[in-house]
C-alpha atoms as a PDB file:
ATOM      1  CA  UNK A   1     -20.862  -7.792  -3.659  1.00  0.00           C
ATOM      2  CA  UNK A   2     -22.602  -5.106  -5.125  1.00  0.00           C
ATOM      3  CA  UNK A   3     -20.317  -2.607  -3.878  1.00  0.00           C
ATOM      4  CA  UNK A   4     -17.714  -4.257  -5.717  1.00  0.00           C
ATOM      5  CA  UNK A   5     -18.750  -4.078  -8.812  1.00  0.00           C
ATOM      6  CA  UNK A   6     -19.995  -0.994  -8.357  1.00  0.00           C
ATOM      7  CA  UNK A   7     -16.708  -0.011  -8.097  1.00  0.00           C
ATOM      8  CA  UNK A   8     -15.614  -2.258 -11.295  1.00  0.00           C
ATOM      9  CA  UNK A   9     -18.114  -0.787 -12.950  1.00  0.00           C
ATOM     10  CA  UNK A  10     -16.606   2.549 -12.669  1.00  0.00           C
ATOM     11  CA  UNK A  11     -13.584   1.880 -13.040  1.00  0.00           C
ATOM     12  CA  UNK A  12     -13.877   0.392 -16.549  1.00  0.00           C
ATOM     13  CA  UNK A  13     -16.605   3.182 -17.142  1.00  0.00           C
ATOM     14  CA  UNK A  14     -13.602   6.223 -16.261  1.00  0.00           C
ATOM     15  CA  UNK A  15     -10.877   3.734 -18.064  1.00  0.00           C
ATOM     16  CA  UNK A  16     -12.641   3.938 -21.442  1.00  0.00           C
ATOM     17  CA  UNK A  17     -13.739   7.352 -21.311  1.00  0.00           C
ATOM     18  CA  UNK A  18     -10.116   8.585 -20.939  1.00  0.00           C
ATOM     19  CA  UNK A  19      -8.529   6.172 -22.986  1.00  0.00           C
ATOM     20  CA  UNK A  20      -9.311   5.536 -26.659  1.00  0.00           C
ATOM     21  CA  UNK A  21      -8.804   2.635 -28.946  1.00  0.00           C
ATOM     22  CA  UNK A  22      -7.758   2.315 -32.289  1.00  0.00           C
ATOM     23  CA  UNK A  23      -7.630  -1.376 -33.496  1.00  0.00           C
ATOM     24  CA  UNK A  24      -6.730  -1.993 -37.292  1.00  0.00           C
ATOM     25  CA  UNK A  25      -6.664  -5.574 -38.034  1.00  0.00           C
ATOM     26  CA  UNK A  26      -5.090  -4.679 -41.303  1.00  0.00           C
ATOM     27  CA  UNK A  27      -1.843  -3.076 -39.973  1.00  0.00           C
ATOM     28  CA  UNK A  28      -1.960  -5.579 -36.749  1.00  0.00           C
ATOM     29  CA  UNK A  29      -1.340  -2.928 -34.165  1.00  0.00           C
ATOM     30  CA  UNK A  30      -2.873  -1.434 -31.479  1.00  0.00           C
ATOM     31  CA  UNK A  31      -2.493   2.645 -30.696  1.00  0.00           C
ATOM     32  CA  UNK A  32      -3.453   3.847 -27.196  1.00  0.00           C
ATOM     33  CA  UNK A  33      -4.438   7.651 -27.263  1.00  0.00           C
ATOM     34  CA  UNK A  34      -4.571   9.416 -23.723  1.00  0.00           C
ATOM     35  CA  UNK A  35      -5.035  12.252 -22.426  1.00  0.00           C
ATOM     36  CA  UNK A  36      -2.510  14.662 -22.280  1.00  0.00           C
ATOM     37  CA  UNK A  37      -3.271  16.141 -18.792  1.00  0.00           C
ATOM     38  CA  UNK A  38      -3.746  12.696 -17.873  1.00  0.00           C
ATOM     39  CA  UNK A  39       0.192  12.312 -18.667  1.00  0.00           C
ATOM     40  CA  UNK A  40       0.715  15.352 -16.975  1.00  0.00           C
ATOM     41  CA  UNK A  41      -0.856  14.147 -13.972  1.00  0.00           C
ATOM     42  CA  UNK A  42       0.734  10.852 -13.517  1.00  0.00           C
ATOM     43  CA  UNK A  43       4.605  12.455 -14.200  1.00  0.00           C
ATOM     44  CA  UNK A  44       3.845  15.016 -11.439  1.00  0.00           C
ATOM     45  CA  UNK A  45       2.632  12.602  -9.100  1.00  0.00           C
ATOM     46  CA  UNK A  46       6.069  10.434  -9.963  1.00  0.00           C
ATOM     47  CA  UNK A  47       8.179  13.554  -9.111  1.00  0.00           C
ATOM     48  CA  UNK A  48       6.468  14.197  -5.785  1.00  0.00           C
ATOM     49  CA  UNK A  49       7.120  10.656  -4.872  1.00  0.00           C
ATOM     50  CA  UNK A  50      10.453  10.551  -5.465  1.00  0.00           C
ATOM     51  CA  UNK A  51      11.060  13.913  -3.612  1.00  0.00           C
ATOM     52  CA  UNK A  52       9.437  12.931  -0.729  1.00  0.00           C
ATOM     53  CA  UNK A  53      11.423  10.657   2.014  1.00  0.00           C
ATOM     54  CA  UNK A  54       8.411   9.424   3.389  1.00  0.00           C
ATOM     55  CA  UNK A  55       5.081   7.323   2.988  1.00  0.00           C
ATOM     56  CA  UNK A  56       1.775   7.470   4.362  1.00  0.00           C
ATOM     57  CA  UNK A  57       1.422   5.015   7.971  1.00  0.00           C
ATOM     58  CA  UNK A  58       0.836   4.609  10.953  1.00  0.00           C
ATOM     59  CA  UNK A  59       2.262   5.339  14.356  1.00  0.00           C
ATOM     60  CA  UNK A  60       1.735   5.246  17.921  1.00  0.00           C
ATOM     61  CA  UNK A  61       1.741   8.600  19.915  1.00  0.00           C
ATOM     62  CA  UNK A  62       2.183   8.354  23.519  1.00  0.00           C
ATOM     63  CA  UNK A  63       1.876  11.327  25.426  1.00  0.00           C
ATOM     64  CA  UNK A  64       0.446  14.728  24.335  1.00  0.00           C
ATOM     65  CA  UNK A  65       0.641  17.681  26.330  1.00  0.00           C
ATOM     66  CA  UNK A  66       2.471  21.119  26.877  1.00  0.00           C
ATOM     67  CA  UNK A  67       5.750  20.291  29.094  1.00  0.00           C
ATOM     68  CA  UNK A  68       8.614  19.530  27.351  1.00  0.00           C
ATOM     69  CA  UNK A  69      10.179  17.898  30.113  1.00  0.00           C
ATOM     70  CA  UNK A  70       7.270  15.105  30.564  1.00  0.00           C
ATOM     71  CA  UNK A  71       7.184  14.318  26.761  1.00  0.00           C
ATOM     72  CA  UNK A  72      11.236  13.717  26.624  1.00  0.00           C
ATOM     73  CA  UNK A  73      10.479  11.589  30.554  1.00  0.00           C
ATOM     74  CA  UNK A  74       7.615   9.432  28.108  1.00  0.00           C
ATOM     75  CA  UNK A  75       9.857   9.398  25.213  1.00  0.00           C
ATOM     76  CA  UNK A  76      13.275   7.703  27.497  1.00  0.00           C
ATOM     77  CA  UNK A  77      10.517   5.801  29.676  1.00  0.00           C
ATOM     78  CA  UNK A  78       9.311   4.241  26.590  1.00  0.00           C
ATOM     79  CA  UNK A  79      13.404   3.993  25.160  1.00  0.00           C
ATOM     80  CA  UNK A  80      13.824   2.114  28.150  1.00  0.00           C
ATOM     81  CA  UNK A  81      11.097  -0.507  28.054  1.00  0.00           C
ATOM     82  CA  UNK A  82      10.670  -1.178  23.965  1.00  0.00           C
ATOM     83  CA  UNK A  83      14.603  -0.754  22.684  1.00  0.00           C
ATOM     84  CA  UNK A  84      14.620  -0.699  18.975  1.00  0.00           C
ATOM     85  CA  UNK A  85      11.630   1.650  17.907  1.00  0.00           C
ATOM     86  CA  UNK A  86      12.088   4.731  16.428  1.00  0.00           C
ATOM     87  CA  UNK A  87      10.674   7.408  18.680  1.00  0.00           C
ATOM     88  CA  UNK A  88       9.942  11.583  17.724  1.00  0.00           C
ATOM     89  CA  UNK A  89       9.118  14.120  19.600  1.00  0.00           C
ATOM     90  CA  UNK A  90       7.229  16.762  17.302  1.00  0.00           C
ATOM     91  CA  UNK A  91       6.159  19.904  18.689  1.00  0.00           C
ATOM     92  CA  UNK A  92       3.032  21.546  17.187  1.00  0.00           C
ATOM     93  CA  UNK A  93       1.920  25.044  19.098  1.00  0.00           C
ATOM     94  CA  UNK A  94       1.245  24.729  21.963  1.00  0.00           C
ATOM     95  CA  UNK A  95       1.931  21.117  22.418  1.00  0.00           C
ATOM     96  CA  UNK A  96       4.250  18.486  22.519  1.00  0.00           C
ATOM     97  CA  UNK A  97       3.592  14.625  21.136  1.00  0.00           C
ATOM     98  CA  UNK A  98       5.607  11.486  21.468  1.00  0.00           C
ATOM     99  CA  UNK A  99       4.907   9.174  18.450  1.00  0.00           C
ATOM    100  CA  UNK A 100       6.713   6.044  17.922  1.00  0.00           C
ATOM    101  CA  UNK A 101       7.417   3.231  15.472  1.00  0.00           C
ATOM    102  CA  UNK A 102       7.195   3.481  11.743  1.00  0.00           C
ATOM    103  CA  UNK A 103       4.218   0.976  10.519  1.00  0.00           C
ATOM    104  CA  UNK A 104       2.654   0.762   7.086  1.00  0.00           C
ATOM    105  CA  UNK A 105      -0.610  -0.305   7.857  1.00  0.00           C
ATOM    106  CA  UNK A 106      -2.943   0.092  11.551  1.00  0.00           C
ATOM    107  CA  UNK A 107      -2.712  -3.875  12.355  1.00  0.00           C
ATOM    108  CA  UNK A 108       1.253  -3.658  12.123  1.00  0.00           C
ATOM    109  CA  UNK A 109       0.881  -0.932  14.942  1.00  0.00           C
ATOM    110  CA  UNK A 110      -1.907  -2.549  17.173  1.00  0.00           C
ATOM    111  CA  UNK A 111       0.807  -5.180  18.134  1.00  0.00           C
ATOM    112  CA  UNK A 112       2.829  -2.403  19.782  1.00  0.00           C
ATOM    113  CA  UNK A 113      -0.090  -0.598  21.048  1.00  0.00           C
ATOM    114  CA  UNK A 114      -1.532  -3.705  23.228  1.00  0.00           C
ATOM    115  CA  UNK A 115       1.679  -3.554  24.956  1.00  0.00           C
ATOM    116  CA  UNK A 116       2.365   0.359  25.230  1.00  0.00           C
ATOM    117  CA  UNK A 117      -1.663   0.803  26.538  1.00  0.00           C
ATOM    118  CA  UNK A 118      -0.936   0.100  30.302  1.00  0.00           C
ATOM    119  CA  UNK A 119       2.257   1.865  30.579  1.00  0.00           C
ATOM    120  CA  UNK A 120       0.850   5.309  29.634  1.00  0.00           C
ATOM    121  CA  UNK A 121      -2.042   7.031  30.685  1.00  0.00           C
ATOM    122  CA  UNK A 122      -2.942   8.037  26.901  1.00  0.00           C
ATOM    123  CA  UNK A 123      -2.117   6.077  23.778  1.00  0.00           C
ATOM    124  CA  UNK A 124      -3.232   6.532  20.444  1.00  0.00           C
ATOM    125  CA  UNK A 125      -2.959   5.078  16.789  1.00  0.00           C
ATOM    126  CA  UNK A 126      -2.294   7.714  14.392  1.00  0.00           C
ATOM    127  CA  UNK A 127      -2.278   8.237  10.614  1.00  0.00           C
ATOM    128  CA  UNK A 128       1.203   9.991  10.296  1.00  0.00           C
ATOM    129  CA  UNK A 129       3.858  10.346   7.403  1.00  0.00           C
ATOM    130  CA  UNK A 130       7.079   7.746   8.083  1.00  0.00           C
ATOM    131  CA  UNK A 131      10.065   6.502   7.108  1.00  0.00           C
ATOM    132  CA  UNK A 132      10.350   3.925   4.410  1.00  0.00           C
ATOM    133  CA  UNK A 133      11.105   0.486   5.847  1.00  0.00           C
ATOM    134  CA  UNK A 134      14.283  -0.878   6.282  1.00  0.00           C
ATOM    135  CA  UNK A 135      15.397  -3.437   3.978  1.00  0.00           C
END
């Protein structure tokens, strides 16, 4: 509890700090004055959102290691048994990873993970960028 409003606290603390009020109750209006940099801010961080094609998530990598041949084996083994997950292979010097599934949040992936656990020898939730959902 007090963490919370710790946090409230703050948050109102930062909020009027950067934001100004000017209430006339002759003229009946209200004027907000910001910061400009603050604008600045929040129009770049717009931009970069639409430019990406991705969110931040979670997926589930399933084999690590430096064959190429034994990550694409993982990657149709696990085709094979779970049809209808996205699967990548991503190669980062010196290694290879299978990750699969796009999920937005870690108890979306556990689900998958239970399952995928006995059927390879190392499995692993990971914070990753992904695709937006499907609608």
């Amino acid at each position: 509890m007090k963490y919370l409003l710790k946090h409230i606290a703050i948050v109102l603390v930062i909020s009027l700090s950067v934001v100004s009020f000017n209430l006339s109750a002759q003229n009946k209006f209200v004027q907000v004055q910001g910061d400009i940099k603050l604008d600045t801010l929040i129009n770049r961080n717009i931009e970069v959102n639409k430019a990406s094609n991705s969110i931040q998530g979670f997926r589930i990598q399933i084999f690590f290691g430096s064959e190429r041949k034994s990550a694409q084996d993982a990657r149709t083994k696990f085709t094979q048994l779970h049809p209808g997950f996205d699967t990548y292979l991503i190669y980062q010097q010196p290694y290879f990873k299978v990750r699969v599934g796009d999920f937005r949040t870690k108890l979306e992936a556990h689900n998958l993970y239970r399952k995928v656990l006995p059927e390879f020898e190392r499995v692993f939730i990971i914070p990753d960028r992904i695709n937006f959902p499907k609608l």
